[in-house]
Protein backbone atom coordinates (compact mmCIF):
# COMPACT_ATOMS: atom_id res chain seq x y z
CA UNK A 1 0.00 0.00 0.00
CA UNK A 2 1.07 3.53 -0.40
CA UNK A 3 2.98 4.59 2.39
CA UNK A 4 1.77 8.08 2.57
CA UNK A 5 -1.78 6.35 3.69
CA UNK A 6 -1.74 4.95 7.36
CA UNK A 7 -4.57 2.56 6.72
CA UNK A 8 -6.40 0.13 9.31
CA UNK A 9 -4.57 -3.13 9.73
CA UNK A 10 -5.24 -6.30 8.71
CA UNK A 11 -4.52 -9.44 10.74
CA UNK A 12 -0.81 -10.37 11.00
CA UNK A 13 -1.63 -13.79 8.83
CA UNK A 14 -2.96 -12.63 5.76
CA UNK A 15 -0.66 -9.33 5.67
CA UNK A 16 2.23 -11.64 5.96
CA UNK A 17 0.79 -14.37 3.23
CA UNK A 18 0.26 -11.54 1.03
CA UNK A 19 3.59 -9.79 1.27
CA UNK A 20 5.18 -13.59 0.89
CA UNK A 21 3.89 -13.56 -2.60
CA UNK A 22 6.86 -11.33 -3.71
CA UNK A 23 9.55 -14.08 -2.60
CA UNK A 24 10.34 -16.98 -4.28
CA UNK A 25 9.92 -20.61 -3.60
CA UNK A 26 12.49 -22.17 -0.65
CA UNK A 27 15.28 -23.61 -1.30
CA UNK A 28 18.22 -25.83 0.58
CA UNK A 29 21.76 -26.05 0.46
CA UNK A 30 21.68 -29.06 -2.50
CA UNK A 31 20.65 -26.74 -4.70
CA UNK A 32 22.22 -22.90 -5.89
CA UNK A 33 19.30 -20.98 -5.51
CA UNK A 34 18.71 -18.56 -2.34
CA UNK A 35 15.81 -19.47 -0.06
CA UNK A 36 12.56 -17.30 -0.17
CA UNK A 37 14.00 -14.11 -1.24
CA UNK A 38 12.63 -10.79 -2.96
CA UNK A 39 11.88 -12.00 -6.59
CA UNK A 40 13.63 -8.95 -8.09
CA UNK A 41 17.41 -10.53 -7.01
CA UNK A 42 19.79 -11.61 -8.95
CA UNK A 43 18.70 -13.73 -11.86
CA UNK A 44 20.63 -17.34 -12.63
CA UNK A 45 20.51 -17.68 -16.36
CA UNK A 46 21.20 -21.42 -17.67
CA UNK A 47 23.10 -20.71 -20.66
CA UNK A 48 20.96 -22.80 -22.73
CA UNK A 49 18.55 -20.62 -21.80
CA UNK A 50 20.72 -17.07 -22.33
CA UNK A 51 18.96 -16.07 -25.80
CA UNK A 52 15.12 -16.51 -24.90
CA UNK A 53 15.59 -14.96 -20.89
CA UNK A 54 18.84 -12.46 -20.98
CA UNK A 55 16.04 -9.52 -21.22
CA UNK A 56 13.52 -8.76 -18.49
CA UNK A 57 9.78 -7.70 -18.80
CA UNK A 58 10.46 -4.41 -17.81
CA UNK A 59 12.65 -2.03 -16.35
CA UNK A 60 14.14 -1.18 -20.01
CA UNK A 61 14.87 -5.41 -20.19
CA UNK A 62 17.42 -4.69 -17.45
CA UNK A 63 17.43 -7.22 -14.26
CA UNK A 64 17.28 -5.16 -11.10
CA UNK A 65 19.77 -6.88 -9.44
CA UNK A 66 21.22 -8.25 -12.54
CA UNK A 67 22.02 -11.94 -13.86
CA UNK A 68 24.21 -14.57 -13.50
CA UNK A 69 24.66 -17.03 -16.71
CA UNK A 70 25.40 -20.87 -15.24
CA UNK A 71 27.71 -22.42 -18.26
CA UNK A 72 28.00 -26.11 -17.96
CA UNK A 73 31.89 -27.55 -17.69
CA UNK A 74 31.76 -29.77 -20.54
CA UNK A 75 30.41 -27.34 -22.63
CA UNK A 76 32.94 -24.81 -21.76
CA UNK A 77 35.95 -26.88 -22.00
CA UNK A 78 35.18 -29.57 -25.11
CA UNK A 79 32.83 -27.61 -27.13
CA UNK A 80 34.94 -26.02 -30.07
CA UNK A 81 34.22 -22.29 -30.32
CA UNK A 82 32.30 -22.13 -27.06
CA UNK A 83 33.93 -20.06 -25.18
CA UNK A 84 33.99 -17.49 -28.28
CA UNK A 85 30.32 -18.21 -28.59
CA UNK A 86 29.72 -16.70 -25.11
CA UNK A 87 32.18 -13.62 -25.49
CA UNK A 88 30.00 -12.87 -28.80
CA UNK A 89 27.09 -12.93 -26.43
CA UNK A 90 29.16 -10.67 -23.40
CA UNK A 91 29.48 -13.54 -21.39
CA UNK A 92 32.74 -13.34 -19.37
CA UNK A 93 33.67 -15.96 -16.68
CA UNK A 94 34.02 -14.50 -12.94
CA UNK A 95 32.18 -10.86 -14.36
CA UNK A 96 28.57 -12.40 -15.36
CA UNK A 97 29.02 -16.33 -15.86
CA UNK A 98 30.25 -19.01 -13.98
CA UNK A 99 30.75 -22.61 -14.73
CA UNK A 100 28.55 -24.62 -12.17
CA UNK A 101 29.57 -28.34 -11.55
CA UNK A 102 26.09 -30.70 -11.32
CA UNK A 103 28.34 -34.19 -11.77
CA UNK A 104 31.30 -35.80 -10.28
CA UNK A 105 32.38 -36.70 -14.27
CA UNK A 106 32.39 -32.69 -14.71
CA UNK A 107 34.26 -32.38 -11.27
CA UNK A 108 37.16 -34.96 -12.53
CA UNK A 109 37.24 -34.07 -15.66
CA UNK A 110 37.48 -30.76 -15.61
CA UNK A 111 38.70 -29.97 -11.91
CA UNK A 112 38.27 -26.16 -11.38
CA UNK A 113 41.36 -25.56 -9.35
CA UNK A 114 43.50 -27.56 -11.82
CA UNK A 115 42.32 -24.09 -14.27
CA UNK A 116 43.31 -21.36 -11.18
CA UNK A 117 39.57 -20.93 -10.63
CA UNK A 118 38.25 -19.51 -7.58
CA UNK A 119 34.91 -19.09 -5.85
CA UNK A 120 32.85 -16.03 -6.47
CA UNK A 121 32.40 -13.62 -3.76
CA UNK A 122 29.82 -11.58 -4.96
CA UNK A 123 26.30 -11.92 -6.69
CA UNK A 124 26.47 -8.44 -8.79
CA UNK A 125 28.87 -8.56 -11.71
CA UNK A 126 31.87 -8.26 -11.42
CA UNK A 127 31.80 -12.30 -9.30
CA UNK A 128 35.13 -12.44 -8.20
CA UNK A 129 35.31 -15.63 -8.93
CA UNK A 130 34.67 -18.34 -11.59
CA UNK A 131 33.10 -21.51 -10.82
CA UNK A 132 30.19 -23.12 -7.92
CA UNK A 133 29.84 -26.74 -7.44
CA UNK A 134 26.66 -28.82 -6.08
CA UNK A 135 27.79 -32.15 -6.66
CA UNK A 136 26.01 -34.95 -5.04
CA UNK A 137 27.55 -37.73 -3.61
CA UNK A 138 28.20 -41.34 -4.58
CA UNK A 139 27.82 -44.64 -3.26
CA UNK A 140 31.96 -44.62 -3.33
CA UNK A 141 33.90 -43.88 -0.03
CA UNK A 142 36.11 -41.57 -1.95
CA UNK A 143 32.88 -39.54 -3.51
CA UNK A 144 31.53 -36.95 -0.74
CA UNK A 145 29.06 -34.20 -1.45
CA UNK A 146 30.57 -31.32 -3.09
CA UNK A 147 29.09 -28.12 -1.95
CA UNK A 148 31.48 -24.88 -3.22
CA UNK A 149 30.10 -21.38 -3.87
CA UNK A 150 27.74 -19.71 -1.76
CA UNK A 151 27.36 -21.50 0.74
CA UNK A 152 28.21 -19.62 3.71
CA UNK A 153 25.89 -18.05 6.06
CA UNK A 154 26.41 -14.16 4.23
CA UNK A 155 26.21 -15.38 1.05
CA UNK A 156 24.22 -18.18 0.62
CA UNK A 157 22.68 -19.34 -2.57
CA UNK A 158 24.15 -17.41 -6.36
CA UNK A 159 20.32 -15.95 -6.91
CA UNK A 160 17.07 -17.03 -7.99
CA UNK A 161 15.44 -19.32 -10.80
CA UNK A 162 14.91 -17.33 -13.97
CA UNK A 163 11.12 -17.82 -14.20
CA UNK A 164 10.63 -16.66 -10.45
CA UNK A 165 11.69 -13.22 -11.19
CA UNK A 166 9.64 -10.28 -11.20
CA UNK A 167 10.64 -6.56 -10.91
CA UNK A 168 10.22 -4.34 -7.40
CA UNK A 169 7.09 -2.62 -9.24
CA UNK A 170 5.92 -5.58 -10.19
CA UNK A 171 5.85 -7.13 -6.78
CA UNK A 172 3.72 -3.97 -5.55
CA UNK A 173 1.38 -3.73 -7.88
CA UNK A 174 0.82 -7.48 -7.71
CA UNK A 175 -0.14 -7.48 -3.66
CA UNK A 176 -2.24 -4.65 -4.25
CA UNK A 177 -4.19 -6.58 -6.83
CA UNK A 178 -3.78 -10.05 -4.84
CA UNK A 179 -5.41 -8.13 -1.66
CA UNK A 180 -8.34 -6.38 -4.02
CA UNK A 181 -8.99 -10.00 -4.50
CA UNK A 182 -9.07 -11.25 -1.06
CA UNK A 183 -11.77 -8.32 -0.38
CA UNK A 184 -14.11 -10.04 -2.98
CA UNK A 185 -14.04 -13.55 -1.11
CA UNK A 186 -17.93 -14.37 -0.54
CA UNK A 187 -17.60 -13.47 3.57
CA UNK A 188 -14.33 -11.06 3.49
CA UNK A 189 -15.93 -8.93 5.37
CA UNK A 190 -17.65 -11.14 7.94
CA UNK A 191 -14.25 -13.10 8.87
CA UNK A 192 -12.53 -9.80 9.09
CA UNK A 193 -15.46 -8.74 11.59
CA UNK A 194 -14.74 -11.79 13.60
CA UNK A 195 -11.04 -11.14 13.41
CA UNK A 196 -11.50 -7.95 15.46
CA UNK A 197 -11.29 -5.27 12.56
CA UNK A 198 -13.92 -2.82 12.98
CA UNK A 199 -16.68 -1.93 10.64
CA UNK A 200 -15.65 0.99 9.53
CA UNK A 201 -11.73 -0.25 9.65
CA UNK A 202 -12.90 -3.00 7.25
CA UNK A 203 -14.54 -0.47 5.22
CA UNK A 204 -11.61 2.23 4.93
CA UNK A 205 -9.19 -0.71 3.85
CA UNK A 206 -11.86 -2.33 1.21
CA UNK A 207 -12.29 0.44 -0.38
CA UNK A 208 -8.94 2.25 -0.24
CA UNK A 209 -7.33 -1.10 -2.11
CA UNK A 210 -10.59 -0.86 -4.00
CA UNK A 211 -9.30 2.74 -5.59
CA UNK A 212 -5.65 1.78 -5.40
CA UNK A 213 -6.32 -1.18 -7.99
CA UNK A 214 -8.82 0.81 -9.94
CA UNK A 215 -5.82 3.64 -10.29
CA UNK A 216 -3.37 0.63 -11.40
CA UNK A 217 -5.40 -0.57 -13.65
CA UNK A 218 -5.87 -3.95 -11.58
CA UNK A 219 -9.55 -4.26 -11.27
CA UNK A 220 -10.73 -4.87 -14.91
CA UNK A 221 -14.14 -7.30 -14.43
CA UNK A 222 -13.91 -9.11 -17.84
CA UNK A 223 -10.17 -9.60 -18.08
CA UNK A 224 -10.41 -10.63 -14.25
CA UNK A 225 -13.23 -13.41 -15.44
CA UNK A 226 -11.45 -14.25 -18.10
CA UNK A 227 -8.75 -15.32 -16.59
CA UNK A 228 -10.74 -17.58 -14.19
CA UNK A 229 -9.75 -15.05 -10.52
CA UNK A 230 -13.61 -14.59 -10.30
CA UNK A 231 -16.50 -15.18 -11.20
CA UNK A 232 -20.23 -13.50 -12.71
CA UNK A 233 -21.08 -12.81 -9.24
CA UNK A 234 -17.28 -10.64 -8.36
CA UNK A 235 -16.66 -13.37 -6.14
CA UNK A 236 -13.10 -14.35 -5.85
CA UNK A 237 -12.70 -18.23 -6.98
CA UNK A 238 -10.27 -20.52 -6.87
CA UNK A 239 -8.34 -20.60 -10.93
CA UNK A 240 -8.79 -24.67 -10.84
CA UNK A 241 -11.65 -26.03 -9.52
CA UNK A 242 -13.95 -22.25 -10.09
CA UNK A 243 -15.38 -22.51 -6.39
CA UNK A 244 -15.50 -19.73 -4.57
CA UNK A 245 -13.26 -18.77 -1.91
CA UNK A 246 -13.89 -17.95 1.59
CA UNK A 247 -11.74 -15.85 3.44
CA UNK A 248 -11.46 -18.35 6.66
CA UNK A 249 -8.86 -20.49 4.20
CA UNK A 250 -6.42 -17.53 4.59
CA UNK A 251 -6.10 -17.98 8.48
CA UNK A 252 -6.80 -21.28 8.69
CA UNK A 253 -3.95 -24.14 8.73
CA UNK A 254 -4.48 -27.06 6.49
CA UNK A 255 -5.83 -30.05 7.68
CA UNK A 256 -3.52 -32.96 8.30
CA UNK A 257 -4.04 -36.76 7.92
CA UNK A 258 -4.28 -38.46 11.47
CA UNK A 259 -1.29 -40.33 12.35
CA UNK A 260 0.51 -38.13 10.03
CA UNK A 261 -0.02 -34.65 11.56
CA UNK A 262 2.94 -32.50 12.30
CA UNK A 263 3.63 -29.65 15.08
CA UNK A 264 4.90 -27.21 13.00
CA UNK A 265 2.72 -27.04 9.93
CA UNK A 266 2.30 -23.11 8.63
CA UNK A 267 0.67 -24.04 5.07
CA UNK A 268 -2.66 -22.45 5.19
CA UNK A 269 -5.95 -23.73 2.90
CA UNK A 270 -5.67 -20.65 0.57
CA UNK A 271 -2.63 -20.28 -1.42
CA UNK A 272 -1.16 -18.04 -4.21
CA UNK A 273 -2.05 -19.36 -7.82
CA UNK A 274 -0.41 -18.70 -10.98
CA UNK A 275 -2.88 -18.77 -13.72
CA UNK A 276 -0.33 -19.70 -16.50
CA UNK A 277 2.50 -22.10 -15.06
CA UNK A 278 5.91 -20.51 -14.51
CA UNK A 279 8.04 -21.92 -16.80
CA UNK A 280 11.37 -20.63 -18.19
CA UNK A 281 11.39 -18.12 -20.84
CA UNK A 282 8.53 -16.59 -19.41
CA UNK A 283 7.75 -14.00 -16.47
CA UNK A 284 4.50 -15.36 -15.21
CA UNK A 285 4.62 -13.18 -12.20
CA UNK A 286 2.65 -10.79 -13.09
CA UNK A 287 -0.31 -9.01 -12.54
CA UNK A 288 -3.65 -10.75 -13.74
CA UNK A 289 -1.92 -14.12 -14.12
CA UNK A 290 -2.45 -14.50 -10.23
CA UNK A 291 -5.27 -15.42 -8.02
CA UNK A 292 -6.08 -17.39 -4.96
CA UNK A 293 -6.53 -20.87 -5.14
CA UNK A 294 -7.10 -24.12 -2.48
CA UNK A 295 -3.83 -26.05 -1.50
CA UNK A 296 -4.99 -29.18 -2.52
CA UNK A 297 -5.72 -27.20 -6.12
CA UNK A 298 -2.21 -26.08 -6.46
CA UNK A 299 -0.72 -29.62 -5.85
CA UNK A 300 -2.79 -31.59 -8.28
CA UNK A 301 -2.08 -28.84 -11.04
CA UNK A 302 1.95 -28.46 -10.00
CA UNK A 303 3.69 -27.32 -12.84
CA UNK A 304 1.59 -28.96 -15.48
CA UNK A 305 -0.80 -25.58 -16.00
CA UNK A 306 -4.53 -25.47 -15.38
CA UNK A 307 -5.03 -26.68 -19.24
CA UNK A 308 -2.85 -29.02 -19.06
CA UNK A 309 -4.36 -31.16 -15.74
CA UNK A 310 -7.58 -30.25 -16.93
CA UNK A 311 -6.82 -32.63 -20.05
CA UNK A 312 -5.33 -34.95 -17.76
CA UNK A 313 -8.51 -35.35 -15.69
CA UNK A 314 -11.03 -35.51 -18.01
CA UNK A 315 -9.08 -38.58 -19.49
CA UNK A 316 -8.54 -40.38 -16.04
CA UNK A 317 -12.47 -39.37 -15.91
CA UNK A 318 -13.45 -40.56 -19.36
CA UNK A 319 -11.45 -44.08 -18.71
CA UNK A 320 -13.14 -44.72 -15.63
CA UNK A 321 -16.91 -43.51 -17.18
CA UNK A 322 -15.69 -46.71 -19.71
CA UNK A 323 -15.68 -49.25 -16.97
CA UNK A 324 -19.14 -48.47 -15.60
CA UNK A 325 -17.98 -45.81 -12.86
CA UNK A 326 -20.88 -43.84 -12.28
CA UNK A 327 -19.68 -40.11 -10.46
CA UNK A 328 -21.74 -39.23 -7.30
């Protein structure tokens, strides 16, 4: 929300699930990326990849916190004219690129500090350094984990996946629309109540977001309907299975199996959506390409995309129709 406007608060939950929506997913030490940070950091570019996502969406194509292009050592080393493939491209080892070992054959083959490479330093060009390593280990006694590069405790993890980023501006205009949404939930306004907002706080913050999104231009009804966020009625819905939402999923934990239930379970029955899948070479993060959907919704569609699963079910539906299965 706009700074220069104090308005009412809304409970600690929901403010926090809604600012979450600008980080990106978590992440551990086997992997390079950074755990749930601002999607605007540093981008890591596979160079496969370089040609269709070295330009972002916006800020004149420019990565706010710039990019990182991950080459792969075999490529590098045994690929004739490779390495004056990338310096066509501006691609210059320990400035914007760095070679990233995935294998122990890449690892022997090509052992970094046999080439005088060091480990970066930094995540903003220039890198200070020329190679990171997340090598797994192997079932031989001689073949331990490999973990080099960004690993320490100031520096952990080189950036964040390509198709994760979005741009500061982005990110705000985004909650702002992802809140107007939560305000159209079928009984918003009654869980709020019972929350301890008052009337007239509930009121002042509907309507404020209300404008704000109408000012944006976040808060167009057929593009909104279109894009399966809501429905005829302006209720918000969840993108998958078009039911609408209520507003109790956003403070509510999820349910957990019994025997199976855990302590420290913070996943809540109303989760961030993505219309259209994020995949690489796109920016899916983006206003109008994200709603509110049920937990349960976002695991059966994954990464597939809502078209995709949809196909998928009405097969597994369509098979079982065959043998006589009659749906309740």
């Amino acid at each position: 929300m706009d700074k220069k406007i104090k308005l009412p608060k809304i409970p600690s939950l929901l403010d926090t699930k809604i600012y979450k929506t600008g980080q990106t997913r978590g992440a551990d030490d086997k992997v390079i990326f950074q755990n749930r940070v601002g999607r605007n950091s540093t981008v890591l570019i596979p160079y496969d990849y370089f040609d269709i996502c070295s330009t972002a969406p916006d800020n004149d194509g420019a990565f706010e916190k710039g990019f990182i292009v991950l080459i792969k050592p075999d490529d590098y080393f045994e690929v004739e004219g490779f390495q004056d493939e990338m310096q066509d491209k501006g691609l210059i080892l320990g400035i914007n690129a760095l070679l990233f070992y995935e294998t122990r054959k890449q690892w022997n083959s090509h052992n970094p500090e046999v080439h005088g490479f060091t480990v970066p330093n930094s995540r903003t060009s220039p890198l200070y350094g020329e190679y990171v390593a997340r090598v797994p280990s192997t079932t031989s006694t001689n073949d331990e984990k490999i973990t080099i590069g960004f690993d320490t405790s100031g520096l952990k993890g080189a950036g964040i996946r390509i198709y994760e980023y979005a741009s500061l501006e982005t990110i705000k205009k985004c909650r702002t629309q992802l809140e107007y949404y939560f305000w159209l939930c079928i009984d918003s306004k009654e869980v709020m109540l019972s929350e301890g907002m008052s009337e007239e706080d509930i009121n002042t913050r509907k309507d404020s977001v209300k404008l704000q999104a109408e000012n944006l231009g976040l808060a167009d009804r057929e593009l909104l309907i279109e894009n399966r966020i809501i429905n005829e009625d302006n209720n918000c819905i969840c993108p998958f299975c078009l039911e609408p939402i209520s507003a109790n999923g956003f403070l509510n934990r999820l349910g957990q199996a019994y025997g199976r239930d855990v302590p420290d379970l913070t996943v809540t029955q109303i989760n961030l959506f993505h219309i259209k899948e994020l995949k690489t070479g796109e920016f899916n993060h983006k206003p109008y390409n994200l709603g509110w959907g049920h937990h349960h919704c976002n695991v059966v569609v994954k990464d597939a995309g809502i078209d995709e699963t949809l196909k998928w079910m009405s097969n597994i539906l369509k098979r079982n129709s065959e043998t006589g299965f009659e749906l309740v």
